[in-house]
Protein backbone atom coordinates (compact mmCIF):
# COMPACT_ATOMS: atom_id res chain seq x y z
CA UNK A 1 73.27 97.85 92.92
CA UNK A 2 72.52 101.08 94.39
CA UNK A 3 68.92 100.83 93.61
CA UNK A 4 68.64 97.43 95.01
CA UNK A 5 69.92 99.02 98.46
CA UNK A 6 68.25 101.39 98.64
CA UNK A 7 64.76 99.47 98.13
CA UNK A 8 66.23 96.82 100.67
CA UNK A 9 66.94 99.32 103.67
CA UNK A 10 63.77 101.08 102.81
CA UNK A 11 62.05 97.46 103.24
CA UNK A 12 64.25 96.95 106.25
CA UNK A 13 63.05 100.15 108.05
CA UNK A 14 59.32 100.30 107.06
CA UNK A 15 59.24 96.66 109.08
CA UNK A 16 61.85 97.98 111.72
CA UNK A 17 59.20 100.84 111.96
CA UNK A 18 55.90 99.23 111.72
CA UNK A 19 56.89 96.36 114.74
CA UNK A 20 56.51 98.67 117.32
CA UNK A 21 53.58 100.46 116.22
CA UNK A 22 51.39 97.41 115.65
CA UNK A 23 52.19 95.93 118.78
CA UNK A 24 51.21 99.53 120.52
CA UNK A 25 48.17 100.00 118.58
CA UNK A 26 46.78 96.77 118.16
CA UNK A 27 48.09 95.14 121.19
CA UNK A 28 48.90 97.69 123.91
CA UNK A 29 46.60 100.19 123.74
CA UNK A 30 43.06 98.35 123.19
CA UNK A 31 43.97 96.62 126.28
CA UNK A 32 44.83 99.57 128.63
CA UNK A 33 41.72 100.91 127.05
CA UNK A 34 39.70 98.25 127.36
CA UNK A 35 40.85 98.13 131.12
CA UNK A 36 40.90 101.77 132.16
CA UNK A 37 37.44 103.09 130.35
CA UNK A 38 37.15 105.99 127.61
CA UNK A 39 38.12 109.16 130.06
CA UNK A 40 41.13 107.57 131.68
CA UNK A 41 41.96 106.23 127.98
CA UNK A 42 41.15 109.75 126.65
CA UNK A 43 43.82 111.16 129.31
CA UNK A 44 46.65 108.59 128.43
CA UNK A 45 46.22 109.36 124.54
CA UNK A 46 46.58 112.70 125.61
CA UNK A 47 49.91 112.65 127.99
CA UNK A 48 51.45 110.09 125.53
CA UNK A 49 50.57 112.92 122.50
CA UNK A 50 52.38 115.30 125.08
CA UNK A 51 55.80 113.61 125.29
CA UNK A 52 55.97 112.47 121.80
CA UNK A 53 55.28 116.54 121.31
CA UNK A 54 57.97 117.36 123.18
CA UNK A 55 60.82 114.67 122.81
CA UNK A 56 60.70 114.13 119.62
CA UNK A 57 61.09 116.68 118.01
CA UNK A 58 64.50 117.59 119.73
CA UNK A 59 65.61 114.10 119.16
CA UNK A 60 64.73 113.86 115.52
CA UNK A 61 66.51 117.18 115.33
CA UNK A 62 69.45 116.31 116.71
CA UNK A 63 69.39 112.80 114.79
CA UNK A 64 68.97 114.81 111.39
CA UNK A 65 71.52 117.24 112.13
CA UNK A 66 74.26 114.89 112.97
CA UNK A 67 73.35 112.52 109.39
CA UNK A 68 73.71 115.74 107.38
CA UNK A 69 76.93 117.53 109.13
CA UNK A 70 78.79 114.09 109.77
CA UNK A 71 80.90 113.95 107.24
CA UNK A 72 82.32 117.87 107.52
CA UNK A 73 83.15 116.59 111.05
CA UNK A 74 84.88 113.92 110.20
CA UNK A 75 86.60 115.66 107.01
CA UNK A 76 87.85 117.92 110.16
CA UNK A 77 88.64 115.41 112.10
CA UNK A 78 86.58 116.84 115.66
CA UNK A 79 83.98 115.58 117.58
CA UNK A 80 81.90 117.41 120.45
CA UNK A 81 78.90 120.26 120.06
CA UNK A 82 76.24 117.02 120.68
CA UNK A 83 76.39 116.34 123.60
CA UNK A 84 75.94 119.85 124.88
CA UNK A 85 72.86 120.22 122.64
CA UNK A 86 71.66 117.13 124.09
CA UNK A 87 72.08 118.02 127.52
CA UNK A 88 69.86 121.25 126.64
CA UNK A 89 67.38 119.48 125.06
CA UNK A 90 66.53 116.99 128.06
CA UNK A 91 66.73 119.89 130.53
CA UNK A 92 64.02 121.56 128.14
CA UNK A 93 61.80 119.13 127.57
CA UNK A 94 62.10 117.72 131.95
CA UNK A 95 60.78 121.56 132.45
CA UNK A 96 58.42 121.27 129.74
CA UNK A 97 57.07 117.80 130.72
CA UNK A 98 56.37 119.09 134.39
CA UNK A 99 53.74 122.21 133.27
CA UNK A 100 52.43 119.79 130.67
CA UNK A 101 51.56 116.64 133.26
CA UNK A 102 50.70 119.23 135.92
CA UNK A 103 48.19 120.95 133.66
CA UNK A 104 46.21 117.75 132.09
CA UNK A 105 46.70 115.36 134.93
CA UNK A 106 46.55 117.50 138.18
CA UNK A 107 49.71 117.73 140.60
CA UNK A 108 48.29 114.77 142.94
CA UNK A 109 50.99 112.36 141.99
CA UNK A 110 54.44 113.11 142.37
CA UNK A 111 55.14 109.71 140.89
CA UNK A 112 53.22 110.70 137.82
CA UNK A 113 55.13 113.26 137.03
CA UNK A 114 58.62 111.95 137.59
CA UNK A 115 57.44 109.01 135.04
CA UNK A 116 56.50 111.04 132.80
CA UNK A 117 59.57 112.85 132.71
CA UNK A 118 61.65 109.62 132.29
CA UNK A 119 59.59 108.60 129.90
CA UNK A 120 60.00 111.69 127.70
CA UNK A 121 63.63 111.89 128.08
CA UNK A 122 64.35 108.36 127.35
CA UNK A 123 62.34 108.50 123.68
CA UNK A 124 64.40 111.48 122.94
CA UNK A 125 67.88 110.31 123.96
CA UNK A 126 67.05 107.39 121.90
CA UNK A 127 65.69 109.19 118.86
CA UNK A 128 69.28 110.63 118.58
CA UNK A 129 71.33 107.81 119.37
CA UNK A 130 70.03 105.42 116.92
CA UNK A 131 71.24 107.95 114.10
CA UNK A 132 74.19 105.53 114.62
CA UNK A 133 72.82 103.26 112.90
CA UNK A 134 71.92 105.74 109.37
CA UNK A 135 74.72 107.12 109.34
CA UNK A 136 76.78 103.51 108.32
CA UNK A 137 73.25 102.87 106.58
CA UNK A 138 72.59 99.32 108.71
CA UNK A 139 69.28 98.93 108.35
CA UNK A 140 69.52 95.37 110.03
CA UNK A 141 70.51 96.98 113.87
CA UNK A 142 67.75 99.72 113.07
CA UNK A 143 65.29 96.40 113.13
CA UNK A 144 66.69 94.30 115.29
CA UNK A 145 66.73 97.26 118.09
CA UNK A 146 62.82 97.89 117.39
CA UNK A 147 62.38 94.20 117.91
CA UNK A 148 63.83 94.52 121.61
CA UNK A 149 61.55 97.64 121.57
CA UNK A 150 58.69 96.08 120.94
CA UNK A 151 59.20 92.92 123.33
CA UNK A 152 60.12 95.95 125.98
CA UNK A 153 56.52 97.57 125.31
CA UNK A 154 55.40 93.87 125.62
CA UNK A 155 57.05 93.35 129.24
CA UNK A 156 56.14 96.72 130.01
CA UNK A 157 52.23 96.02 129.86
CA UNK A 158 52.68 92.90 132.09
CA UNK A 159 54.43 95.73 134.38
CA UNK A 160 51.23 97.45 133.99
CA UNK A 161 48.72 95.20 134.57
CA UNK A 162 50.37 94.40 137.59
CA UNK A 163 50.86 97.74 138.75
CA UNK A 164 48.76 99.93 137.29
CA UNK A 165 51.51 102.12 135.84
CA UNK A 166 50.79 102.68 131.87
CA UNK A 167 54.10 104.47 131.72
CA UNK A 168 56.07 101.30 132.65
CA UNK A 169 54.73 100.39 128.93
CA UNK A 170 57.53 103.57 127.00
CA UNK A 171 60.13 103.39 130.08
CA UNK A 172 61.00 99.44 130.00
CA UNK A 173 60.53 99.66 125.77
CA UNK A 174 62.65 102.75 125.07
CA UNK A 175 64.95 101.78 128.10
CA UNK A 176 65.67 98.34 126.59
CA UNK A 177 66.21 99.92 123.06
CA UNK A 178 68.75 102.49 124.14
CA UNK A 179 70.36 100.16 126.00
CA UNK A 180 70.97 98.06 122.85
CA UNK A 181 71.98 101.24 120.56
CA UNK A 182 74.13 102.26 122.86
CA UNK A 183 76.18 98.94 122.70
CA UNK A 184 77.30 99.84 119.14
CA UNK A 185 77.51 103.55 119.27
CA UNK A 186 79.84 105.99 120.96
CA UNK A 187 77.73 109.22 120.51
CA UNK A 188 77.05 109.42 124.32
CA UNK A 189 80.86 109.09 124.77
CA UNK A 190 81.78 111.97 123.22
CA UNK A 191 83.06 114.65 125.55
CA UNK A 192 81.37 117.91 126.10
CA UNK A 193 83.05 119.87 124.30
CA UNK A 194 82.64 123.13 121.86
CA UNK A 195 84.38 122.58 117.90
CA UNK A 196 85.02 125.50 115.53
CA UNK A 197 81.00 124.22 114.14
CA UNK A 198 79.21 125.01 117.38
CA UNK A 199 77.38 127.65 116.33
CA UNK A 200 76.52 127.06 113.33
CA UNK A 201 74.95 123.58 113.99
CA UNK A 202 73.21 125.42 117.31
CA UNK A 203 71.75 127.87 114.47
CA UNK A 204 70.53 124.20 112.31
CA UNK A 205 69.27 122.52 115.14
CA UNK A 206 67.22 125.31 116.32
CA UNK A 207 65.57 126.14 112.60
CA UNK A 208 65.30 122.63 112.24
CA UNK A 209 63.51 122.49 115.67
CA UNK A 210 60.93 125.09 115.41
CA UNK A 211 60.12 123.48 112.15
CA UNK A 212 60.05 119.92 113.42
CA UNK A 213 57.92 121.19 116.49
CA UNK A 214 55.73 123.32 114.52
CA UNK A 215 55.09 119.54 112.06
CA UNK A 216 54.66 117.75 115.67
CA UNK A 217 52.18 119.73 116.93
CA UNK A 218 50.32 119.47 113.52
CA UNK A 219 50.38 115.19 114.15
CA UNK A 220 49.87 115.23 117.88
CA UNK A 221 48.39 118.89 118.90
CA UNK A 222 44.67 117.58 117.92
CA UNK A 223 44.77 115.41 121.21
CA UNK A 224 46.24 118.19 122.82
CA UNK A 225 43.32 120.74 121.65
CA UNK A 226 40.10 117.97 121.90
CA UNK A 227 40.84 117.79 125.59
CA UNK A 228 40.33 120.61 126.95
CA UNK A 229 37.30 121.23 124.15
CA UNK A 230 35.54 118.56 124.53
CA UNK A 231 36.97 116.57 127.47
CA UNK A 232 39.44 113.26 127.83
CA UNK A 233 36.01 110.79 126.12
CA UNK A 234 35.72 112.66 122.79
CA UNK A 235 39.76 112.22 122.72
CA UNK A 236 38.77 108.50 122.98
CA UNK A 237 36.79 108.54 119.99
CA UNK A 238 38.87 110.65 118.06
CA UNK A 239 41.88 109.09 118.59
CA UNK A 240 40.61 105.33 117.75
CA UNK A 241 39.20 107.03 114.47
CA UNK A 242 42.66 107.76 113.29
CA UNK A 243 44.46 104.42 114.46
CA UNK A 244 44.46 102.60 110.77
CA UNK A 245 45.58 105.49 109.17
CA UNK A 246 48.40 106.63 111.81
CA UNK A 247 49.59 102.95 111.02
CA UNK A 248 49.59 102.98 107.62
CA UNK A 249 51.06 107.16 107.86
CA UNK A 250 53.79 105.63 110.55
CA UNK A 251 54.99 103.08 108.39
CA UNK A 252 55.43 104.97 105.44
CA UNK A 253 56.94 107.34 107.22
CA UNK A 254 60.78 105.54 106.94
CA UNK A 255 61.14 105.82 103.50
CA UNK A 256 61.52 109.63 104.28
CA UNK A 257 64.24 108.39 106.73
CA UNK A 258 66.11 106.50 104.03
CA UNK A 259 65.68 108.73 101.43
CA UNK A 260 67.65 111.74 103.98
CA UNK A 261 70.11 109.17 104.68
CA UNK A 262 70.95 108.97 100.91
CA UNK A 263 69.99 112.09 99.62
CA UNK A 264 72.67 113.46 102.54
CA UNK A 265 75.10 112.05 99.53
CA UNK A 266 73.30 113.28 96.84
CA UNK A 267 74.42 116.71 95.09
CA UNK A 268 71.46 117.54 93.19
CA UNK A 269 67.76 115.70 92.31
CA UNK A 270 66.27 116.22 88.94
CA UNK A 271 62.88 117.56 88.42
CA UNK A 272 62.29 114.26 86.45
CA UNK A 273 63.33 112.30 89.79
CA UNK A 274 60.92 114.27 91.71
CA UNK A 275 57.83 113.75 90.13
CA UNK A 276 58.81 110.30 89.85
CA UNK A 277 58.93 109.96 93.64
CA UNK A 278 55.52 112.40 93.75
CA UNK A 279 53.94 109.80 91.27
CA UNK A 280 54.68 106.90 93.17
CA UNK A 281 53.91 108.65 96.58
CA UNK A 282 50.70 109.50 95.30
CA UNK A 283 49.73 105.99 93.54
CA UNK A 284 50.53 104.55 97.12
CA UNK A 285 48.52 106.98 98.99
CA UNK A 286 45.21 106.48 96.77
CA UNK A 287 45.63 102.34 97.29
CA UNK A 288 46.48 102.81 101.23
CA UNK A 289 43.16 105.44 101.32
CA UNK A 290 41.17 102.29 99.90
CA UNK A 291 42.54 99.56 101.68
CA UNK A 292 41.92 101.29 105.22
CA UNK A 293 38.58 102.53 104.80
CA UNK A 294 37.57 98.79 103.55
CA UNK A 295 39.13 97.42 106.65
CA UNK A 296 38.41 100.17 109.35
CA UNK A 297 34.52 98.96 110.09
CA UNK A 298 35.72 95.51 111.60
CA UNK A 299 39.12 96.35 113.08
CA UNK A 300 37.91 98.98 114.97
CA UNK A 301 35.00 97.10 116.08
CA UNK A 302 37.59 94.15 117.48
CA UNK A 303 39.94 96.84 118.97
CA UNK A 304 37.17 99.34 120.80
CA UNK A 305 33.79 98.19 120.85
CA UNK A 306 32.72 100.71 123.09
CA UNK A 307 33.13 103.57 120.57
CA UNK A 308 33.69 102.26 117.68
CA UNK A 309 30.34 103.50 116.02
CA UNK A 310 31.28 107.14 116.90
CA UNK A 311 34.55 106.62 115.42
CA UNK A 312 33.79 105.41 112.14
CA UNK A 313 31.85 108.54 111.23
CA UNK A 314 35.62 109.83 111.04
CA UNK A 315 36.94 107.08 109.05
CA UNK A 316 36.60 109.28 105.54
CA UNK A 317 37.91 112.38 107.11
CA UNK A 318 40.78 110.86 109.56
CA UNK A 319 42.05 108.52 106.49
CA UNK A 320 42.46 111.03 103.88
CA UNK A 321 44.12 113.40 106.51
CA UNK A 322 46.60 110.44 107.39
CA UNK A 323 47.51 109.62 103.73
CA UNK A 324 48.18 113.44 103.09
CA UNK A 325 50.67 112.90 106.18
CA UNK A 326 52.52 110.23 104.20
CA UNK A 327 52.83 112.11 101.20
CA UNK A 328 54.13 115.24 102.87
CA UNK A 329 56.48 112.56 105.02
CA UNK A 330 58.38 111.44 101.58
CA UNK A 331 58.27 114.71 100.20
CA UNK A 332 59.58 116.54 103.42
CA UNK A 333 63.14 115.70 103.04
CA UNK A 334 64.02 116.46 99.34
CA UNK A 335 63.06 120.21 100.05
CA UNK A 336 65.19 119.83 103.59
CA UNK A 337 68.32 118.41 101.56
CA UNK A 338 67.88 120.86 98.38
CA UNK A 339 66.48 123.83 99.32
CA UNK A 340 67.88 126.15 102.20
CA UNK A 341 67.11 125.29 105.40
CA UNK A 342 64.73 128.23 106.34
CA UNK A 343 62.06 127.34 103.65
CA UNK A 344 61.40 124.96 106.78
CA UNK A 345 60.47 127.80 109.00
CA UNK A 346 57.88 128.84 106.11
CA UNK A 347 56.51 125.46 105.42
CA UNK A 348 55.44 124.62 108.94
CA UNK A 349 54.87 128.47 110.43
CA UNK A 350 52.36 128.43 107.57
CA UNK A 351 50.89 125.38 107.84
CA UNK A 352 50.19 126.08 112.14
CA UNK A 353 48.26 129.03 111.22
CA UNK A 354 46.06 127.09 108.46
CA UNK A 355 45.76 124.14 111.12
CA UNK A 356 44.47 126.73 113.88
CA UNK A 357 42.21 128.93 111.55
CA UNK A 358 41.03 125.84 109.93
CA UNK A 359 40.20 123.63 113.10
CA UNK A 360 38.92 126.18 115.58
CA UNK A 361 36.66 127.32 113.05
CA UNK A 362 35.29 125.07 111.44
CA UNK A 363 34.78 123.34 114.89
CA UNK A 364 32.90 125.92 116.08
CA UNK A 365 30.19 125.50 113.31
CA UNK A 366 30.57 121.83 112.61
CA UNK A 367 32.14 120.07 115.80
CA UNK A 368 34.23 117.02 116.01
CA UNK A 369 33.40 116.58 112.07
CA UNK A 370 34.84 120.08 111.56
CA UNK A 371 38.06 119.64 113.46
CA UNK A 372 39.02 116.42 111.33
CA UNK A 373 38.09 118.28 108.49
CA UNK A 374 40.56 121.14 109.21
CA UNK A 375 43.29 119.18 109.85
CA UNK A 376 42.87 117.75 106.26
CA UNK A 377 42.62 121.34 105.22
CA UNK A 378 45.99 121.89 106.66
CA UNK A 379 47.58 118.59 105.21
CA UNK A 380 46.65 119.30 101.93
CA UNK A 381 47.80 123.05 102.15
CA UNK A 382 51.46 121.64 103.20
CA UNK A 383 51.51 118.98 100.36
CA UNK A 384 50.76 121.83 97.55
CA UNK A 385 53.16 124.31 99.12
CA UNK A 386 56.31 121.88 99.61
CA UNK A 387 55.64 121.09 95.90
CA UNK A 388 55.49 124.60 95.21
CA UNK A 389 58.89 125.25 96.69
CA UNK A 390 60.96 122.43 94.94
CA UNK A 391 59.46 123.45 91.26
CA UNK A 392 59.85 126.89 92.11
CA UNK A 393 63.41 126.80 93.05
CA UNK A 394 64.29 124.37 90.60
CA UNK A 395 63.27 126.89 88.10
CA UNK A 396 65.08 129.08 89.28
CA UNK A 397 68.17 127.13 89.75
CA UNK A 398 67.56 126.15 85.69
CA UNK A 399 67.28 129.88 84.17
CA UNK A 400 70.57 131.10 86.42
CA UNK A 401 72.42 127.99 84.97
CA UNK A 402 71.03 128.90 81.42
CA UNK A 403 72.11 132.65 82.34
CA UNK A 404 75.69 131.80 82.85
CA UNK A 405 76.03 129.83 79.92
CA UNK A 406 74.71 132.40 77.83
């Protein structure tokens, strides 16, 4: 029965997940693209990699922290310590959002800015919120709130067209969502108040975060880094190169966010249930690789004519890159529930300094070609280590039991 639930909710979310995203990028963006030209296109991709960069990573956080300590908060019977952290987090990331607009965009436009900042703060309110909804595991209200997301993204672009604003696109979608979450949840209620857990869920949050931040920049830094290297065009190209395979990577993606929510009532996992979920990862990852190279040729064609040719030069590199993403995406939060939480610190400080090395160097010799190639490079690194960590510990775990016995 179990089983069957947790197959159902993991069915539930990959739709709830994948609505939005293929009404984004198969509707949305190909038409602001189509409409604004590959530099202005070049500089959206980029401010929209920006925000996602910095809200949600503290939303995720937050979201994660609250599934896992829930039930010693309850067992205690106090609420509070959110909504503090919140309020820190939006004041961060406002700050944040102003340099970051400022420094791609220009200071021209107040208005700019301010949407931006709305924009930002908005995705990561309601990347925390919605943890409402995982931690009573109702995967229905997780999809029927990114259904009213994606008809917001839909209104949104009629708001665009009209206006010109691409921002109007997030604000009216992630507006409309929260509005909906917060209907069933009382998270935003809570008082702002300090419990006896304060600091150690400040300490969580903020390991959690660097990690989480240090992973973000990893899936959203290459925009970041192609712009000012080889301008807001070559973003353009780039970017629609790794559209099938951030689909297929995005979608994937909620089975990690199942598996937390159960593995958050889960004692221990068995090596044998490990490399069961590694086999079945990896089975899925080879047939995704396949399916999206086959199909990438006429899609992209249909969704950017204008570049496609330059893009599909990437196709190999930017696919591959994406499936190692979904691998490390179900693998990711095993070693966060079993394995202490600073082993996070080490997967992703590590795997920013092989991304870095890797894709300033091997640009420098090789170009645009290079750079894809060194973010695989870093993938692949993060996939081996993470496995590394679980069967290490596990051993470990196995010869002190065997030691006590004895």
């Amino acid at each position: 029965m179990l089983k069957r639930k947790i197959i159902n909710d993991t069915i539930l979310n990959i739709i709830a997940t994948a609505l939005p995203i293929m009404i984004l990028q198969l509707v949305i963006l190909p038409v602001i693209g189509t409409r604004v030209g590959d530099v202005e296109y070049g500089l959206i991709i980029t401010l929209v990699s920006l925000s996602t960069l910095l809200s949600q990573p503290f939303g995720n956080v937050l979201n994660n922290i609250r599934l896992l300590t829930h039930k010693e908060y309850e067992d205690h019977g106090v609420s509070g310590d959110f909504n503090i952290l919140l309020a820190g987090a939006i004041l961060i990331n406002a700050c944040m959002m102003v340099i970051g607009t400022i420094y791609y965009a220009g200071s021209d436009s107040f208005l700019n800015v301010g949407m931006m900042i709305i924009l930002s703060c908005l995705t990561l309110t309601r990347e925390y919120v919605i943890v409402t909804f995982r931690i009573t595991l109702n995967y229905k209200a997780i999809l029927m709130n990114n259904i009213i997301l994606g008809i917001g993204y839909l209104a949104g672009m009629l708001v665009f067209w009209l206006t010109g604003y691409w921002q109007s696109i997030y604000i009216i979608g992630s507006a409309l969502s929260l509005i909906y979450v917060m209907r069933h949840s009382s998270l935003l209620k809570e008082k702002l108040t300090r419990t006896p857990f304060f600091k150690q869920t400040t300490y969580k949050s903020i390991i959690l975060f660097i990690s989480v931040f240090m992973k973000t920049i990893l899936n959203y830094g290459d925009k970041l880094l192609l712009f000012p290297l080889l301008g807001p065009a070559t973003v353009s190209v780039y970017y629609s190169a790794t559209v099938l395979g951030k689909i297929i990577s995005m979608a994937i993606t909620p089975v990690s966010s199942v598996m937390l929510s159960y593995l958050a009532k889960m004692e221990k996992m068995k090596m044998k249930q490990f490399l069961s979920v590694l086999s079945i990862t990896f089975v899925v990852g080879v047939i995704g690789y396949f399916v999206t190279f086959w199909i990438s040729g006429p899609v992209l064609q249909w969704l950017y004519p204008k570049w496609a040719e330059e893009s599909l030069r990437l196709i190999p590199i930017t696919t591959a890159t994406a499936i190692m993403e979904v691998m490390c995406g179900v693998i990711h939060p095993i070693v966060l529930r079993f394995n202490h939480m600073n082993w996070q610190i080490v997967i992703s400080g590590t795997n920013v300094i092989i991304y870095l090395t890797g894709v300033l160097i091997l640009y420098h010799f090789y170009g645009l070609v290079g750079f894809s190639i060194g973010i695989l490079a870093a993938g692949l690194f993060k996939l081996l280590l993470m496995i590394s960590i679980f069967v290490s510990n596990d051993l470990k775990k196995e010869q002190s039991k065997r030691s006590a016995d004895a």
